[in-house]
Protein backbone atom coordinates (compact mmCIF):
# COMPACT_ATOMS: atom_id res chain seq x y z
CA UNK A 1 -14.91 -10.50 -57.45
CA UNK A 2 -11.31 -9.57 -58.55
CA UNK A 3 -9.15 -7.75 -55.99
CA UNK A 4 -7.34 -4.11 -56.92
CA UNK A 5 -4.12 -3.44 -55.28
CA UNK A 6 -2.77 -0.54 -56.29
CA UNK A 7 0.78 -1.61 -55.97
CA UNK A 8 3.29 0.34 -58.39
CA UNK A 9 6.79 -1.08 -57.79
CA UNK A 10 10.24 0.41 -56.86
CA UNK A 11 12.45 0.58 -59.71
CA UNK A 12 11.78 -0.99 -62.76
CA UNK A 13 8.37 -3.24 -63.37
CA UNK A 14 8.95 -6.18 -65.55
CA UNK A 15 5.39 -5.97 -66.58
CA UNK A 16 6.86 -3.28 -68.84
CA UNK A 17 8.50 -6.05 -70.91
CA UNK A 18 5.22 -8.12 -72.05
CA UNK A 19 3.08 -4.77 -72.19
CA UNK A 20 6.02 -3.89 -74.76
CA UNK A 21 5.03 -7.03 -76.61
CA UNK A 22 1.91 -6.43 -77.32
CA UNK A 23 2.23 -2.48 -78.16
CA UNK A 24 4.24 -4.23 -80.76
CA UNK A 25 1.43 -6.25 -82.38
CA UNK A 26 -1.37 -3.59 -81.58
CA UNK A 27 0.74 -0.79 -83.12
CA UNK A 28 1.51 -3.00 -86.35
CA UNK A 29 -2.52 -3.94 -87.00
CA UNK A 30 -2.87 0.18 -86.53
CA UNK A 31 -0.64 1.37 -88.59
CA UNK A 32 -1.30 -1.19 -91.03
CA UNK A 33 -5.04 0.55 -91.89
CA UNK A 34 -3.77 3.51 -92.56
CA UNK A 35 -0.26 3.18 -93.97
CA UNK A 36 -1.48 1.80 -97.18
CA UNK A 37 -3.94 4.96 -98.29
CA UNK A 38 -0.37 7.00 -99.62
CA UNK A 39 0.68 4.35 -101.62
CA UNK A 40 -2.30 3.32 -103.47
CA UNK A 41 -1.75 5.39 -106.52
CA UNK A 42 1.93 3.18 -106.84
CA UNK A 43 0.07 0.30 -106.46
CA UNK A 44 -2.60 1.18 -109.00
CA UNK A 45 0.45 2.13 -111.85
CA UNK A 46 2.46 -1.34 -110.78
CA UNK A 47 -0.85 -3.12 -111.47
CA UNK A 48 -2.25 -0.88 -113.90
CA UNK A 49 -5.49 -1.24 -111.88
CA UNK A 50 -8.12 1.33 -111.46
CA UNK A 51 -9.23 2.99 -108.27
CA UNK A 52 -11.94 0.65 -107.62
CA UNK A 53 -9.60 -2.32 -106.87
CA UNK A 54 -7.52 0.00 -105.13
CA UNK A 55 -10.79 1.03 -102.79
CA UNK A 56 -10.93 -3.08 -102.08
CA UNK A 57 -7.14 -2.97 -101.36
CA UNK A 58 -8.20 -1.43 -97.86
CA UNK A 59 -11.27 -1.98 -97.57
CA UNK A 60 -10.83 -6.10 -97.83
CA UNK A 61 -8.65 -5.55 -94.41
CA UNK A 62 -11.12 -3.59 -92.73
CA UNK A 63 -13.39 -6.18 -93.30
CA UNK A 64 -11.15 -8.94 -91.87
CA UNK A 65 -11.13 -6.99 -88.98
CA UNK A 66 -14.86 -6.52 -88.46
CA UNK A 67 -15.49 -10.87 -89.04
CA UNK A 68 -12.50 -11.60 -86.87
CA UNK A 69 -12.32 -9.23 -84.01
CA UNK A 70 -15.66 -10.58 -82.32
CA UNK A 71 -14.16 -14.03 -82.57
CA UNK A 72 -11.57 -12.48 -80.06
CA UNK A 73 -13.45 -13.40 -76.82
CA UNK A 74 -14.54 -16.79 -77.77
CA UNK A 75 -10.49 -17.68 -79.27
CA UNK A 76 -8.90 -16.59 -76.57
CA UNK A 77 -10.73 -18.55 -73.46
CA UNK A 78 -10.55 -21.81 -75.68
CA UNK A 79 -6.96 -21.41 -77.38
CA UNK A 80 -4.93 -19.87 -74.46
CA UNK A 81 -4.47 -15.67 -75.07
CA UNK A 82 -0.35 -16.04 -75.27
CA UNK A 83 -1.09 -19.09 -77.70
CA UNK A 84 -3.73 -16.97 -79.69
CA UNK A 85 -1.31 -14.02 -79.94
CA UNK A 86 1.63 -15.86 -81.07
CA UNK A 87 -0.49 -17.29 -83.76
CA UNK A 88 -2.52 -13.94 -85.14
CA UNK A 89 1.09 -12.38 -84.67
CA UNK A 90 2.38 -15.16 -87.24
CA UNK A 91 -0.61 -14.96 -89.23
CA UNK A 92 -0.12 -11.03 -89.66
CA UNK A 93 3.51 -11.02 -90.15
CA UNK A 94 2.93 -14.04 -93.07
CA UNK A 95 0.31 -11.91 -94.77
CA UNK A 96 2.66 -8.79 -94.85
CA UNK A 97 4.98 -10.56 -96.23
CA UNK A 98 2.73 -12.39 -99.42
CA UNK A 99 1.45 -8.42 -99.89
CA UNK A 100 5.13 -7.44 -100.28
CA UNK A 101 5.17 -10.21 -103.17
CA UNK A 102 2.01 -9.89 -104.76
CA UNK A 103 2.13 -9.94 -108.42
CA UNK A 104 -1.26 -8.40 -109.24
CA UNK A 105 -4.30 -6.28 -107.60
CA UNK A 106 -6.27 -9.73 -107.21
CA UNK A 107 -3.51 -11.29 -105.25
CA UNK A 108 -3.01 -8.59 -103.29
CA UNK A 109 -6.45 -8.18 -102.00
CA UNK A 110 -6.39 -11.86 -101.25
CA UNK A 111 -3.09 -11.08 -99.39
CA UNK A 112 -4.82 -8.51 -97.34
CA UNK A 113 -7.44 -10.20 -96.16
CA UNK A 114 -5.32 -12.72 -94.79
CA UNK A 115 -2.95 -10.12 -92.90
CA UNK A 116 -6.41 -8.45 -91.61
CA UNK A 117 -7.63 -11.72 -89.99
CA UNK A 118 -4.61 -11.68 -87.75
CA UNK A 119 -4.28 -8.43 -87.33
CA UNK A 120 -7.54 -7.95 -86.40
CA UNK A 121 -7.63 -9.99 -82.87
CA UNK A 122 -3.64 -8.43 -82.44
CA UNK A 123 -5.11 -4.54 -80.77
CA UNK A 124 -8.05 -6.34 -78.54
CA UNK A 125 -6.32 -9.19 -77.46
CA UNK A 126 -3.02 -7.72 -76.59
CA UNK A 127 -5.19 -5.15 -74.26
CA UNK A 128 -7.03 -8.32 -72.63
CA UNK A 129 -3.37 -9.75 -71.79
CA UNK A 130 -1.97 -7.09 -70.56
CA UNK A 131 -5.26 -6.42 -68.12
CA UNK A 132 -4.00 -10.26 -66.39
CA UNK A 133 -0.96 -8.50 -65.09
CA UNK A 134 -2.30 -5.57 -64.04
CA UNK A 135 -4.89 -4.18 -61.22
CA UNK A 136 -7.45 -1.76 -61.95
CA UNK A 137 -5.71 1.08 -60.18
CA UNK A 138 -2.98 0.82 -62.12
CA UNK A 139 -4.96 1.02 -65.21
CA UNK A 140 -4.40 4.40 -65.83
CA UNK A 141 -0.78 4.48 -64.73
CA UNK A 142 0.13 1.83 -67.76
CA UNK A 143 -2.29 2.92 -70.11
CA UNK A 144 0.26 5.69 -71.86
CA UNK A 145 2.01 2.96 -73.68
CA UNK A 146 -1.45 0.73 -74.01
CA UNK A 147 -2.90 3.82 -75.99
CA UNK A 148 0.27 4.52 -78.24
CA UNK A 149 -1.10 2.31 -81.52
CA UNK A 150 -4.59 3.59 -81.18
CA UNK A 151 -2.72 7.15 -80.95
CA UNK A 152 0.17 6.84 -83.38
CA UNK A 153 -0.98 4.03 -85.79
CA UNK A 154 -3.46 6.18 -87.63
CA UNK A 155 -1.29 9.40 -87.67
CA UNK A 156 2.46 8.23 -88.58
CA UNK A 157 0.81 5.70 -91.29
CA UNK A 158 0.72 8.49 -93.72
CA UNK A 159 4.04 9.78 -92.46
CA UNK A 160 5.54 6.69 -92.74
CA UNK A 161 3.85 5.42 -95.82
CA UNK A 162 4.62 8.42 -98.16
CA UNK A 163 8.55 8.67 -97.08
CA UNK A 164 8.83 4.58 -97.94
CA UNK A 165 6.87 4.84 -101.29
CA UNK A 166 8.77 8.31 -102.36
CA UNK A 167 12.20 6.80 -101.30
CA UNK A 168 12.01 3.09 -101.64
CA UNK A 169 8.96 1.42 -102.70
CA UNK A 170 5.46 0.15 -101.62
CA UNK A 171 6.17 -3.29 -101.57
CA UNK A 172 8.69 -1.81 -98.54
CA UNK A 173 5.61 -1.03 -96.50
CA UNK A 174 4.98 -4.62 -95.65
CA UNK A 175 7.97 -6.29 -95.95
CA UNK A 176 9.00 -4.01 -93.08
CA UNK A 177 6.49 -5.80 -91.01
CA UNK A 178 8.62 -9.17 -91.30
CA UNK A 179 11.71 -8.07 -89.34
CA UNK A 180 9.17 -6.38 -86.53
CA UNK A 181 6.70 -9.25 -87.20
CA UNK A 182 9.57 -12.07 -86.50
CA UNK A 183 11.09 -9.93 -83.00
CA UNK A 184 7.70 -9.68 -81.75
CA UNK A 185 6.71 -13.20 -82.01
CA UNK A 186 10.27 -14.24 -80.33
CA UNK A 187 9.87 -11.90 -77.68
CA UNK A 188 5.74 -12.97 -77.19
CA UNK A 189 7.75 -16.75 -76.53
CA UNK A 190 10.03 -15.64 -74.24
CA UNK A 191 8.11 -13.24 -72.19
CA UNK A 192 4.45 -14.09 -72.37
CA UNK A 193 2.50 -16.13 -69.98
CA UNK A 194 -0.37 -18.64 -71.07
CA UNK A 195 -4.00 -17.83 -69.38
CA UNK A 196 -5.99 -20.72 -68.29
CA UNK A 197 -8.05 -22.08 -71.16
CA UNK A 198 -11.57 -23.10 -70.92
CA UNK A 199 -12.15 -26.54 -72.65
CA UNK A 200 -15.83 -26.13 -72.46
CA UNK A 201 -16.33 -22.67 -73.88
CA UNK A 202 -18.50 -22.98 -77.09
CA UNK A 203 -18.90 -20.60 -80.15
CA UNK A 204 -21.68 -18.83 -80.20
CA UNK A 205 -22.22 -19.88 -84.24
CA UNK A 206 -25.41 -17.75 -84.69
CA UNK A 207 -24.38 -14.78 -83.32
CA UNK A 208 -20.87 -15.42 -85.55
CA UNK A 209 -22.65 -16.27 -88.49
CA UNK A 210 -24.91 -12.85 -88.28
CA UNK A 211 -21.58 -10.83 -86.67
CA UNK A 212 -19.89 -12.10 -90.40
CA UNK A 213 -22.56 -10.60 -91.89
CA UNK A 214 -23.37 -6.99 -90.11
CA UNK A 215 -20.02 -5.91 -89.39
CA UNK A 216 -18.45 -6.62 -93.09
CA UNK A 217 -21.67 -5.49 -94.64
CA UNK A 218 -21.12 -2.10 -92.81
CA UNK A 219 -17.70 -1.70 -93.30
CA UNK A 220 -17.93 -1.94 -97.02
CA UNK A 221 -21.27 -0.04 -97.56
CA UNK A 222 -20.09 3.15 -95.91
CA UNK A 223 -16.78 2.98 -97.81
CA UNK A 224 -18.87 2.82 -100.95
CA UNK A 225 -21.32 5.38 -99.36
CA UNK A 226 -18.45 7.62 -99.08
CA UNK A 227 -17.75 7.98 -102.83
CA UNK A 228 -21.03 6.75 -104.94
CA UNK A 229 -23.02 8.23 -102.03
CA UNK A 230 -25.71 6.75 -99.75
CA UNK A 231 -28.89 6.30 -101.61
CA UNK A 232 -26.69 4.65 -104.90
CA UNK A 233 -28.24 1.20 -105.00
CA UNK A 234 -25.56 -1.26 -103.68
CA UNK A 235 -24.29 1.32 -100.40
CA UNK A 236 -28.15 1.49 -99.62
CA UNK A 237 -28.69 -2.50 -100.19
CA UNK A 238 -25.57 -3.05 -98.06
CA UNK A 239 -26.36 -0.77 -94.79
CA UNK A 240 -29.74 -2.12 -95.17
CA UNK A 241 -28.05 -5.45 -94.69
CA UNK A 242 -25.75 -4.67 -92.10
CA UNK A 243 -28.94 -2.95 -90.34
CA UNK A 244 -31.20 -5.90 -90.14
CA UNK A 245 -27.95 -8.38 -89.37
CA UNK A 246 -27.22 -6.46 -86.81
CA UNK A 247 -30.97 -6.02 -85.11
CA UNK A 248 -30.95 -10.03 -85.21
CA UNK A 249 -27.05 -10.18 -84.05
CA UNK A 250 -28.20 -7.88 -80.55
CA UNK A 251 -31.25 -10.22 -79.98
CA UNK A 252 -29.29 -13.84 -80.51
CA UNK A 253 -26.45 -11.77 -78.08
CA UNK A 254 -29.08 -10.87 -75.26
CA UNK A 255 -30.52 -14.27 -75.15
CA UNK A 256 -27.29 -16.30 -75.39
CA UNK A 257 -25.82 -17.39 -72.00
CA UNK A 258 -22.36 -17.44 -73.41
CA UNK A 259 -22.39 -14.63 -76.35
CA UNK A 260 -19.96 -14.18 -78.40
CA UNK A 261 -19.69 -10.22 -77.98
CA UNK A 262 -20.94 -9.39 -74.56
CA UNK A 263 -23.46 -6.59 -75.19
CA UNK A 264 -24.97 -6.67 -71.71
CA UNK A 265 -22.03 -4.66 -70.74
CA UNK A 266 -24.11 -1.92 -71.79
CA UNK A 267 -26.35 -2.43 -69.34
CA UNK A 268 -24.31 -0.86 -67.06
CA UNK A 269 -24.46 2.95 -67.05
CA UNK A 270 -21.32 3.87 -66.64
CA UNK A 271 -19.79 1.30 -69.37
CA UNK A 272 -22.37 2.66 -71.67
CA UNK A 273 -21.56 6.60 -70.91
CA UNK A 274 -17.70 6.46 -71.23
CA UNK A 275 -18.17 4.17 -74.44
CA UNK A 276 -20.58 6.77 -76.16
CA UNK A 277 -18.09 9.27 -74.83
CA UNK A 278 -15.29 8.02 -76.27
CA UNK A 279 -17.08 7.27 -79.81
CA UNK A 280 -18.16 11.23 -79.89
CA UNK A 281 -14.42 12.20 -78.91
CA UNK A 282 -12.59 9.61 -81.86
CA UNK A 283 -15.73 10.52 -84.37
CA UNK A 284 -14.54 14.05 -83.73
CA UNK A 285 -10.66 13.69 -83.30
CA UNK A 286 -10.10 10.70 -86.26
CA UNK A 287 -12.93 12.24 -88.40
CA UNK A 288 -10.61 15.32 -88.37
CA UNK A 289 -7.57 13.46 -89.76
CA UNK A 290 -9.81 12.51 -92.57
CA UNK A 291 -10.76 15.55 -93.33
CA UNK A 292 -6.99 17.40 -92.55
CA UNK A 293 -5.39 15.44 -94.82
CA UNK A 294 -7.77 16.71 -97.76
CA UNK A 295 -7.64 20.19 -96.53
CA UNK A 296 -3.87 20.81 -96.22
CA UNK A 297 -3.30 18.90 -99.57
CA UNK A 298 -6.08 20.33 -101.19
CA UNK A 299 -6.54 24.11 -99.74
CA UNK A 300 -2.95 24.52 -99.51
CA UNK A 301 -0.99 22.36 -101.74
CA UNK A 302 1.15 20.95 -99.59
CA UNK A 303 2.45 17.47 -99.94
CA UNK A 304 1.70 14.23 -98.65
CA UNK A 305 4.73 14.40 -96.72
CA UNK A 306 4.68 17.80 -95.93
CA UNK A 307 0.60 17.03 -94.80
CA UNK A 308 2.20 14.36 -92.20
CA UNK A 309 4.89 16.02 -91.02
CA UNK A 310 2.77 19.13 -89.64
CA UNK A 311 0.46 16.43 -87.85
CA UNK A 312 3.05 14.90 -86.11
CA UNK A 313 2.86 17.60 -83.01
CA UNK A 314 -0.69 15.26 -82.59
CA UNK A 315 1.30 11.99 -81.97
CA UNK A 316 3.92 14.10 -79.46
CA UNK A 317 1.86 16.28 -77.47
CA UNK A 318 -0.92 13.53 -76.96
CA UNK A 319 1.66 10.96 -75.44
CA UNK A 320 2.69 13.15 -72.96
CA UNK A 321 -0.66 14.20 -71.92
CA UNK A 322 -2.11 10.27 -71.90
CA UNK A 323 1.06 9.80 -69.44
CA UNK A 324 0.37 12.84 -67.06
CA UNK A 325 -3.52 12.04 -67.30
CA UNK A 326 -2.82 8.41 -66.47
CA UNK A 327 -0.78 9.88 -63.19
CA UNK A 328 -3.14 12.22 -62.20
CA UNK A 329 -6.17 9.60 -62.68
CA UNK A 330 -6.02 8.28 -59.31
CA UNK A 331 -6.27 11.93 -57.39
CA UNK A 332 -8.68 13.76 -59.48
CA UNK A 333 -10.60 11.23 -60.89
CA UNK A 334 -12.04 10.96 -64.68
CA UNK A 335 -14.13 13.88 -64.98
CA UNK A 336 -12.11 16.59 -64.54
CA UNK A 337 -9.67 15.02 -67.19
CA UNK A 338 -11.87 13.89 -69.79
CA UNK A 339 -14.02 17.56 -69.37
CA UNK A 340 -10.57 19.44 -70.24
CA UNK A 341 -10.14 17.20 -73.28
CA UNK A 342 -13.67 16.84 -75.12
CA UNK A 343 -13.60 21.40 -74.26
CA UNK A 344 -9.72 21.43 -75.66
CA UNK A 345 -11.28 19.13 -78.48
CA UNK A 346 -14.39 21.63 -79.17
CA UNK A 347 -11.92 24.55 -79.08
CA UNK A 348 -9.30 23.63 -81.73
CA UNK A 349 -12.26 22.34 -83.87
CA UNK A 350 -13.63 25.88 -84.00
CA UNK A 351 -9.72 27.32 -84.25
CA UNK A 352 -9.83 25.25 -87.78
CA UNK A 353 -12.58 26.85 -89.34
CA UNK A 354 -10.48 30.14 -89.31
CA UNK A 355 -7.35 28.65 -91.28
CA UNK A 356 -7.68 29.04 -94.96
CA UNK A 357 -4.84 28.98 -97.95
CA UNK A 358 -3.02 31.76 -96.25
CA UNK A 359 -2.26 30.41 -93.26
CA UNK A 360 1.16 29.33 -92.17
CA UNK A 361 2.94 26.31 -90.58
CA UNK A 362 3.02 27.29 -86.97
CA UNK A 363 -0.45 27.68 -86.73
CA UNK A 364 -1.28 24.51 -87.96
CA UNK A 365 0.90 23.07 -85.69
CA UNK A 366 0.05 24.42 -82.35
CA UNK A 367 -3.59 23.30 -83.59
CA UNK A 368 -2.41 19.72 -84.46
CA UNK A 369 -0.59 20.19 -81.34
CA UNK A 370 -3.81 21.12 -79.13
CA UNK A 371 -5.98 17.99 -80.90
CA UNK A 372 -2.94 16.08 -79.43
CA UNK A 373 -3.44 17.32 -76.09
CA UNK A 374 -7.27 16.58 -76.01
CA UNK A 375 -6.75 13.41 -77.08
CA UNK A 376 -4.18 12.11 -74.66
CA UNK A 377 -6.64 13.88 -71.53
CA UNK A 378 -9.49 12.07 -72.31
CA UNK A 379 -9.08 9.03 -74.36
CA UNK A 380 -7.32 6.56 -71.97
CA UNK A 381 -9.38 7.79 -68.98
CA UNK A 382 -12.40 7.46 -70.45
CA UNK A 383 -11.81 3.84 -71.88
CA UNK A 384 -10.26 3.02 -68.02
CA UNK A 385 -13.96 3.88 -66.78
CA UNK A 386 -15.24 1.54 -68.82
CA UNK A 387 -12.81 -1.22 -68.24
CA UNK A 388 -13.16 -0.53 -64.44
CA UNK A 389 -16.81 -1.75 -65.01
CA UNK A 390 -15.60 -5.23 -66.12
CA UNK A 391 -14.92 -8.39 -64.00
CA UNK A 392 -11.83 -9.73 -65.27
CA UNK A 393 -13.38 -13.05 -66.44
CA UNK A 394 -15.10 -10.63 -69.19
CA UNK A 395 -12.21 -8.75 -70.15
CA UNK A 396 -11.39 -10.34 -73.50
CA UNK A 397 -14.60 -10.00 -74.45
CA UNK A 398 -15.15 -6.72 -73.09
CA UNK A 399 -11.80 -5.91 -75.06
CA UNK A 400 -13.68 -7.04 -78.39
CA UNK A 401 -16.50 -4.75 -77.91
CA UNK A 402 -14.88 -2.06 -77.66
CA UNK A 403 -12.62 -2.23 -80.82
CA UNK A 404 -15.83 -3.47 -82.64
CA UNK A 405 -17.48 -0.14 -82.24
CA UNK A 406 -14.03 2.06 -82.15
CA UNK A 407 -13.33 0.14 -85.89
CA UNK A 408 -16.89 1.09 -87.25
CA UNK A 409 -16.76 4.15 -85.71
CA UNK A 410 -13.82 4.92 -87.76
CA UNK A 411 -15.68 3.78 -90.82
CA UNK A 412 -18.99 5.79 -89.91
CA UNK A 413 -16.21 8.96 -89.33
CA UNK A 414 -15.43 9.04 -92.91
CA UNK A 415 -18.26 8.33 -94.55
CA UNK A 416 -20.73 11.25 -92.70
CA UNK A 417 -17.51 13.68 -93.07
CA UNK A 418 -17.34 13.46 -96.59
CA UNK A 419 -21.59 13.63 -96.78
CA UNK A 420 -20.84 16.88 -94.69
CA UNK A 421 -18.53 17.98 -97.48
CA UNK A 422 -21.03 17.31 -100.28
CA UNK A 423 -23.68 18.99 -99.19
CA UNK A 424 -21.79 21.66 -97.93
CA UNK A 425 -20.62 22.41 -101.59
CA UNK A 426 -24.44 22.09 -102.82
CA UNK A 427 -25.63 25.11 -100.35
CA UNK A 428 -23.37 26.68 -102.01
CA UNK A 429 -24.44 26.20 -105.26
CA UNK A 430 -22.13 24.05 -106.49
CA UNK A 431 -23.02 21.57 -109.83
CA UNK A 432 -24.86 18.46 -108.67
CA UNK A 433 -22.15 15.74 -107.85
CA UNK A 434 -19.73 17.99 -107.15
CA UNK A 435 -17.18 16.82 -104.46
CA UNK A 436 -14.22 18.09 -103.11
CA UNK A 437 -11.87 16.91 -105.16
CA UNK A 438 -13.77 17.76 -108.56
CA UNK A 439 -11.45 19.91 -111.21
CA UNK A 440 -12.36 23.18 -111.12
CA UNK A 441 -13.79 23.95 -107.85
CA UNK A 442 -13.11 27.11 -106.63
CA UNK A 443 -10.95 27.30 -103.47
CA UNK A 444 -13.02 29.60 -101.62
CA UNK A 445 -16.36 26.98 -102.10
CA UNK A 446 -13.90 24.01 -100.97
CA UNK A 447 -12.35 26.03 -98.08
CA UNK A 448 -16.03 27.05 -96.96
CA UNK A 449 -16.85 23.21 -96.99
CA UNK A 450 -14.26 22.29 -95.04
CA UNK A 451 -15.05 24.75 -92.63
CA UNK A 452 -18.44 23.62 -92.16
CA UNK A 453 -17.42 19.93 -91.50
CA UNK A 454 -15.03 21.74 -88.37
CA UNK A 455 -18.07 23.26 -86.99
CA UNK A 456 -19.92 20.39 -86.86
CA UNK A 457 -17.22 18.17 -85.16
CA UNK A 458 -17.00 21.02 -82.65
CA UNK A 459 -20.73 20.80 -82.23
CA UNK A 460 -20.43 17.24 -81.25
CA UNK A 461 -17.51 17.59 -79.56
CA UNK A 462 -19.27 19.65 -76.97
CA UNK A 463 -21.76 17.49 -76.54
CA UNK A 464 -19.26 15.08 -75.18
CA UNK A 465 -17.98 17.92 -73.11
CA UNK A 466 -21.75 17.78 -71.51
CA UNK A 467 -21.52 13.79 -71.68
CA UNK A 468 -18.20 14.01 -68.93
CA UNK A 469 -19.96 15.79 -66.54
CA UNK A 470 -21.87 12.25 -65.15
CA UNK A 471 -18.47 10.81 -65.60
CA UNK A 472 -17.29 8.75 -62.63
CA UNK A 473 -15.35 5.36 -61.64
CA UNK A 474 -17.36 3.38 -58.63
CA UNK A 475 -13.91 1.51 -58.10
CA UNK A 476 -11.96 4.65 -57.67
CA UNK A 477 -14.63 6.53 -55.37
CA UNK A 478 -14.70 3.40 -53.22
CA UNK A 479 -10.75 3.48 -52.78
CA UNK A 480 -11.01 6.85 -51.87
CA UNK A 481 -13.90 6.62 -49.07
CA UNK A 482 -11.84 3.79 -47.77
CA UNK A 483 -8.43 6.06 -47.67
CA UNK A 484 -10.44 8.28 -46.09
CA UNK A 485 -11.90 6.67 -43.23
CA UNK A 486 -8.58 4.38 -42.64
CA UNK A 487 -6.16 7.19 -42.71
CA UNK A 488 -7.81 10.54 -42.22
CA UNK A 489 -6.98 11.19 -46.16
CA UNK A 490 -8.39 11.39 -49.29
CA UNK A 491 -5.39 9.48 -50.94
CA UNK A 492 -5.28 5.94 -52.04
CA UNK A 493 -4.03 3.24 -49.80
CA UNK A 494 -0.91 2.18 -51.20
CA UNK A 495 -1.53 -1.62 -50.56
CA UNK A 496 -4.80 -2.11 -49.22
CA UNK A 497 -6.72 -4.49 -51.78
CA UNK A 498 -10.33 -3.67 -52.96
CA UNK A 499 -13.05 -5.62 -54.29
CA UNK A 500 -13.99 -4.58 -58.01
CA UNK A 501 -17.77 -3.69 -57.93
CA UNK A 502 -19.53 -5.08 -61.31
């Protein structure tokens, strides 16, 4: 069993330097997804390409992810995890750099995919080192800057993107990554420490061969789902696939001593809670920058600048609310926290439904302001009760379960959202095959639609608000009893080490 001391040191903590080191990578591979949506249509005129190669342009990196990121585990017990990062860091940062060459869409894509298969074990891995230095205690005091590329990543990539590709040009958006790409990797030399490696670990080859499969399969047939629609042949023939790949991928798991993902982490009720808590509350939260980014542009004409700009309070409010949470973790435990967040979450969802094209910028941005705020309460603490759950011999593997399902979840987000939208606009009468960004549609219908996709994020919001209330850490109610009956206090011992209960 690992032992928890819940140490936090005078002054300043040099673990801040490598955790810095891998927010670096993490926040790159983040932003990386969503940075590239804005400048599509430059890349499409450059390459005089249509929007079908421009589709692959993203989706060929998401896919990268999905084979890669289950290979995260297995790579980083045999290679060494500083070893492994250096490389995937070097791997991304070279891929960034052939995009920002690229002389046509082919090359590109191929570009991509190679940037995606290093960026994709960069967010879990990076997590997994960071969880050597600390103790589960302290979890939730460090996890502020652990959770700033899941937080930012996906809301300054538009931001970003659309200032570089108005001002300079897309090509910028990755080159930029060589500079950052080049620091990090210096800095991952310098401050880094190897893990011990396991020479007899062994890949788990079926369960990567059917992993290759499912994941990719999925990734790409709710994209296409998304726009053709999900009974068009080759969405349906894909999910299918991904379906059945993935029914034989849990069996080969369950039965393998060493899998490659470690699914029997589910097993465990309180892993399995917090992890179907946390895919309701990004489903809701991410699923609503998907759909914001339509709406703003869309029902109000504003600009994809403008558009990122007035989401920005997210990115602001939500870090200072992870780092409070993360504080307050330790005395009031995870319910109370997450509860606020998934009810703040439900809330604002309904506030949306009420904003229409006459609506004005401060409104929208105390309501970007308040998803902010429900994000940075629950996210972090609900992921720390899951990690709490894990011996630290699992942790890299834990690490790559839970960005396999927070990656597809961001997929599945998407694709239901925009199903929402389409059949939202067909109550209402609208032509067959109508979608929301058809010519001609008028704003009332496309308001209404959007409207309908913030109830139902609210609805599902509050069942996570339901889901918190069996919400609780073992390690942290064992602390506590042990305060108590030491000291006469419900505090936490400030040095007393703790067994970590599987």
């Amino acid at each position: 069993m690992a032992i928890a001391q819940p140490v936090r040191p005078r002054g300043f903590d040099p673990r801040w330097l490598p955790l810095a080191v891998t927010t670096i990578g993490s926040f790159m591979s983040i932003l990386d997804g969503s940075i590239i949506n804005i400048a599509l249509p430059s890349m499409l005129t450059d390459f005089h390409s249509d929007l079908g190669s421009g589709q692959l342009v993203v989706t060929a990196y998401l896919m990268a992810l999905a084979v890669v990121i289950p290979l995260t585990g297995f790579l980083a017990e045999r290679v060494g995890m500083k070893r492994l990062y250096i490389i995937t860091l070097f791997l991304f940062t070279l891929g960034s750099a052939l995009c920002g060459l690229a002389w046509d869409m082919p090359s590109l894509i191929g570009f991509r995919i190679l940037q995606g298969l290093g960026g994709g074990i960069l967010q879990p891995l990076g997590m997994a080192l960071v969880f050597t230095l600390i103790t589960p205690l302290e979890r939730p005091y460090f996890m502020g800057l652990l959770g700033i590329p899941v937080l930012l990543g996906p809301i300054l990539g538009p931001t970003v993107g659309g200032y570089i590709t108005e001002y300079s040009h897309w090509r910028a958006i990755f080159l930029i990554n060589i500079p950052v790409g080049a620091i990090g990797i210096l800095m991952a030399i310098a401050l880094l420490k190897e893990t011990p490696i396991r020479h007899e670990a062994r890949l788990d080859m079926r369960g990567f061969a059917l992993s290759a499969l499912a994941f990719p399969a999925l990734v790409l047939g709710l994209s296409l789902a998304s726009d053709e629609g999900w009974t068009a042949p080759l969405p349906a023939a894909l999910l299918a696939l991904s379906v059945l790949a993935l029914l034989a991928f849990i069996r080969v798991e369950l039965n393998q001593p060493d899998p490659m993902l470690q699914l029997r982490l589910f097993r465990n009720p309180m892993f399995r809670l917090s992890t179907g808590i946390q895919l309701i509350g990004f489903f809701s939260l991410f699923g609503l920058n998907f759909v914001l980014s339509l709406f703003l542009q869309l029902g109000h004409g504003w600009g994809a600048a403008e558009t990122g700009l007035a989401l920005l309070p997210m990115g602001v409010v939500s870090f200072i609310a992870m780092n409070v949470a993360g504080r307050l973790y330790n005395r009031v435990g995870p319910r109370p926290l997450s509860a606020a967040g998934l009810l703040v979450l439900c809330i604002t969802s309904l506030l949306w439904s009420f904003v229409d094209d006459q609506t004005g910028i401060v409104p929208v941005l105390i309501l970007a302001g308040g998803r902010g705020l429900a994000l940075g309460l629950f996210a972090q603490t609900v992921q720390t009760v899951a990690y709490n759950t894990v011996q630290d011999g699992q942790m890299p593997r834990a690490s790559a379960l839970m960005n396999v399902t927070q990656r597809i979840n961001g997929g599945v987000s998407a694709a239901v959202l925009t199903t929402v939208l389409a059949l939202s606009l067909s109550w209402q009468g609208a032509a067959p095959h109508t979608s929301i960004t058809s010519a001609g549609l008028p704003l009332g219908e496309m308001i209404r639609a959007f409207h309908v996709t913030f109830y139902f994020m609210a609805a599902l919001s509050l069942l996570g608000f339901v889901m918190t209330l069996g919400l609780h850490d073992r390690l942290l109610e064992t602390h506590q009893r042990r305060g108590a009956a030491g000291a006469g206090a419900t505090s936490i011992p400030a040095r007393e080490p703790v067994e970590v209960e599987g």
